[in-house]
C-alpha atoms as a PDB file:
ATOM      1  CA  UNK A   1      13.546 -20.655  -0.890  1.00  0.00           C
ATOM      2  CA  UNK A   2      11.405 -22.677   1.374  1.00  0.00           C
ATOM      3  CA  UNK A   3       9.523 -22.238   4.366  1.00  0.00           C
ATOM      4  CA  UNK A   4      12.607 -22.178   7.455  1.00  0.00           C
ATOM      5  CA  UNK A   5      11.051 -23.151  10.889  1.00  0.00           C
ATOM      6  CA  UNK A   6      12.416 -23.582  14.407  1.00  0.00           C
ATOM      7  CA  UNK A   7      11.316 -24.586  17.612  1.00  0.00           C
ATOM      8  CA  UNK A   8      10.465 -21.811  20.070  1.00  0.00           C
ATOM      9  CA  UNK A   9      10.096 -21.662  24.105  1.00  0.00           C
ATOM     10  CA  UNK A  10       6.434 -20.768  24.835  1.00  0.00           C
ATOM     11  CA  UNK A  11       7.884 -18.084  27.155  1.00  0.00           C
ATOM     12  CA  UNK A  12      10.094 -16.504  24.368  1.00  0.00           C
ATOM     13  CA  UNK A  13       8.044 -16.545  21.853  1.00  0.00           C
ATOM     14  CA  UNK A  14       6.939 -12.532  20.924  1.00  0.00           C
ATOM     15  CA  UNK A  15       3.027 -11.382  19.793  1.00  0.00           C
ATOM     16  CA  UNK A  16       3.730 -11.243  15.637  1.00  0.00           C
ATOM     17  CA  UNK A  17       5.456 -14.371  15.533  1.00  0.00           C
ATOM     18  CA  UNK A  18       3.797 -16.688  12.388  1.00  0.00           C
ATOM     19  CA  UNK A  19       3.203 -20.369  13.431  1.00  0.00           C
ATOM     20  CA  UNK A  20       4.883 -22.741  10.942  1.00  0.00           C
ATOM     21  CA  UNK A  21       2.245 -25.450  12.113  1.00  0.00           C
ATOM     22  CA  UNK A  22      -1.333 -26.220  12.767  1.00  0.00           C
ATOM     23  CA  UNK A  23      -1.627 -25.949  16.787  1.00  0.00           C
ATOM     24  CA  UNK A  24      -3.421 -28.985  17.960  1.00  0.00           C
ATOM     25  CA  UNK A  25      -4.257 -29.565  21.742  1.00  0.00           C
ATOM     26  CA  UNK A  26      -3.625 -33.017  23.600  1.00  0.00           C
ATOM     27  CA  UNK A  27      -6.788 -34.703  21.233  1.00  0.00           C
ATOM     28  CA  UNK A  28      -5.426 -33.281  18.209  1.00  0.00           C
ATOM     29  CA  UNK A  29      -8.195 -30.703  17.899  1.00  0.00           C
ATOM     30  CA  UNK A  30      -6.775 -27.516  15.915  1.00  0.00           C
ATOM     31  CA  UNK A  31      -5.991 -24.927  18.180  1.00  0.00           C
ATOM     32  CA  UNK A  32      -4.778 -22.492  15.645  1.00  0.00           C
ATOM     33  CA  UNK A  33      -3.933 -22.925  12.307  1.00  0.00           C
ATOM     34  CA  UNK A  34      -1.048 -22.613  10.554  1.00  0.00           C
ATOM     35  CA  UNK A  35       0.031 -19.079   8.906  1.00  0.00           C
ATOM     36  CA  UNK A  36      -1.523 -17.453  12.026  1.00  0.00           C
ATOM     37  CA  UNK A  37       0.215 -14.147  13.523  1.00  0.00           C
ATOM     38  CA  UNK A  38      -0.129 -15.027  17.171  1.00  0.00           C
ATOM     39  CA  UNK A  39      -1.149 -12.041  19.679  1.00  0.00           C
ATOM     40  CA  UNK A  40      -0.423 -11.802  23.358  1.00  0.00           C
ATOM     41  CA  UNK A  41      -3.890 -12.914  23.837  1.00  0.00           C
ATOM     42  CA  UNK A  42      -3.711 -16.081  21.942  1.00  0.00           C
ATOM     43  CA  UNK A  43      -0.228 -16.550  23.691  1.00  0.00           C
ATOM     44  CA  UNK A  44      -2.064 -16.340  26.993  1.00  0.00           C
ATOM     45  CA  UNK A  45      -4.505 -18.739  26.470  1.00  0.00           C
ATOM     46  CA  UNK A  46      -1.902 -21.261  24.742  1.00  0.00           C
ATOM     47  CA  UNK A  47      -0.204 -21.248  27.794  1.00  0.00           C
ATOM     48  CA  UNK A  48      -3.476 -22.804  28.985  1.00  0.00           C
ATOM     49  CA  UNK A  49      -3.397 -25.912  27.285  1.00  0.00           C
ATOM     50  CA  UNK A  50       0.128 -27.165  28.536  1.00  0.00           C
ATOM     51  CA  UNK A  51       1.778 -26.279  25.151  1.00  0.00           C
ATOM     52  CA  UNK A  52       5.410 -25.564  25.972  1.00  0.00           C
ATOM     53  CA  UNK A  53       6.989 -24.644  22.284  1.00  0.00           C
ATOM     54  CA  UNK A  54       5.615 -23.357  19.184  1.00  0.00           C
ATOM     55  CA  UNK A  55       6.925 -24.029  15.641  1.00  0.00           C
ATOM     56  CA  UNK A  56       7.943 -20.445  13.932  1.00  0.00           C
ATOM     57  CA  UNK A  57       8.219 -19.220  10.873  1.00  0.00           C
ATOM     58  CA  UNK A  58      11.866 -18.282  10.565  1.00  0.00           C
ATOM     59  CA  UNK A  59      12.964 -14.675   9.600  1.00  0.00           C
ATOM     60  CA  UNK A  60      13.988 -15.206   6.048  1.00  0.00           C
ATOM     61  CA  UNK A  61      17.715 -15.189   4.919  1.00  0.00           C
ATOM     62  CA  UNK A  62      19.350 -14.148   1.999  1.00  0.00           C
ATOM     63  CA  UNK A  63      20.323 -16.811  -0.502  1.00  0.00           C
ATOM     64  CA  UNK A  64      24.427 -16.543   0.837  1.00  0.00           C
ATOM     65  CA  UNK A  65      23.674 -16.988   4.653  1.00  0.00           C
ATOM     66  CA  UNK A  66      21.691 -19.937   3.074  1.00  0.00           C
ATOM     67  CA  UNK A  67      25.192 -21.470   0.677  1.00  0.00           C
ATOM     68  CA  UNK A  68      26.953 -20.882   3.722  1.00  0.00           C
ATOM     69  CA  UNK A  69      24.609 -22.822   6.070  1.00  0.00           C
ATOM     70  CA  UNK A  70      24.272 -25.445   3.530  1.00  0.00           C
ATOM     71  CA  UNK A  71      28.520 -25.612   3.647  1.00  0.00           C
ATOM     72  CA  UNK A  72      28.515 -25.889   7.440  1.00  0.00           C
ATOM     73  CA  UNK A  73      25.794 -28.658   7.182  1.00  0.00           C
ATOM     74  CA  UNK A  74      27.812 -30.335   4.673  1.00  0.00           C
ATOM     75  CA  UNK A  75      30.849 -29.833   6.154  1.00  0.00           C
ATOM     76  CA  UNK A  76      29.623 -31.194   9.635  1.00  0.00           C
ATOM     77  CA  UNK A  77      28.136 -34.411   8.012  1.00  0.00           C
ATOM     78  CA  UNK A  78      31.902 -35.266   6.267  1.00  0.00           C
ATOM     79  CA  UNK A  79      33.091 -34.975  10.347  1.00  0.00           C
ATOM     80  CA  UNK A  80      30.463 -37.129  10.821  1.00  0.00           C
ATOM     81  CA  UNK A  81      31.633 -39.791   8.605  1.00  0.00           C
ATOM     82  CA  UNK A  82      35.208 -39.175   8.298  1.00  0.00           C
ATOM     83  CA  UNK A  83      35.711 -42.774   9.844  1.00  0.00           C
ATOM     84  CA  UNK A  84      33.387 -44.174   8.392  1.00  0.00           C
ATOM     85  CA  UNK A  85      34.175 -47.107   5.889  1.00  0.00           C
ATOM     86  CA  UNK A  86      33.160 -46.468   1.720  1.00  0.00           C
ATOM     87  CA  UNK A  87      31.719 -49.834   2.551  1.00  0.00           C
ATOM     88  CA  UNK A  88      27.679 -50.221   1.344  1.00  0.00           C
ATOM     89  CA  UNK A  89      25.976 -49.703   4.310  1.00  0.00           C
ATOM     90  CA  UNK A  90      27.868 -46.147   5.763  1.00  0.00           C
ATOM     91  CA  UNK A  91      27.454 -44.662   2.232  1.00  0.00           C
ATOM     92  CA  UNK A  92      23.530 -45.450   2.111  1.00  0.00           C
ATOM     93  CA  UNK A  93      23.290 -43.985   5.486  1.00  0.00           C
ATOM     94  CA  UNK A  94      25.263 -40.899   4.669  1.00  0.00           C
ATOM     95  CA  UNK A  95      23.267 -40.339   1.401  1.00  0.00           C
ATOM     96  CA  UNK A  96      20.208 -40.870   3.666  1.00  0.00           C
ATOM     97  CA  UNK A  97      21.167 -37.869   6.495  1.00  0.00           C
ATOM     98  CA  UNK A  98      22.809 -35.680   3.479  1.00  0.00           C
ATOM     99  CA  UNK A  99      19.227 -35.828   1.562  1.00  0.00           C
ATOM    100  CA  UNK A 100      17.326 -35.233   4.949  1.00  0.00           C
ATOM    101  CA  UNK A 101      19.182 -32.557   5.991  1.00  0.00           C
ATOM    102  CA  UNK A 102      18.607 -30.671   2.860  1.00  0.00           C
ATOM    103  CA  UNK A 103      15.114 -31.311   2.805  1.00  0.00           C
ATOM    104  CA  UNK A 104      13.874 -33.633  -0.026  1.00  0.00           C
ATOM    105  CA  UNK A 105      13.217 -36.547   2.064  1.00  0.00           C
ATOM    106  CA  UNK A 106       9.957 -37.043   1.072  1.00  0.00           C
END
């Protein structure tokens, strides 16, 4: 399984949360690295630097919520092009989103 992340309101985020991320302020200087269990103190003086969402680690999931999400993805990008012509240029670009949404992009 790999590392699941999401996006987080400043203001929801709890003390224990795990930041997915490095934390870097508006020069790019590391405010906190990544892997860190934030506190209510460090929460309190992120607020400080005009940082409005964190990146989280995700609660892990067990490997069928993680089929089933894969299915919903898969079955959302098929809506997607269900229109779409088996021409050259929509079949590159649905290989394209299918292999970015399931992560090996790179």
């Amino acid at each position: 399984m790999n590392k699941r992340t999401h996006y987080v309101a400043l203001s929801k985020v709890t003390a224990g949360a795990v930041l997915a991320d490095d934390l870097l302020d508006k020069v790019g200087h590391v405010l906190l690295p990544a892997g860190v269990t934030l506190t209510e103190n460090m929460l309190h003086s992120i607020a400080h630097h005009e940082i409005h969402q964190l990146s989280i680690v995700a609660a892990p999931v067990s490997e069928q919520q993680e089929t089933e999400e894969r299915e919903i993805r898969l079955a959302r990008l098929e809506r997607l092009f269900r229109h779409a012509p088996d021409s050259a240029p929509a079949s590159l670009l649905k290989a394209y989103v299918f292999h970015y949404r399931h992560g090996d992009y790179q």
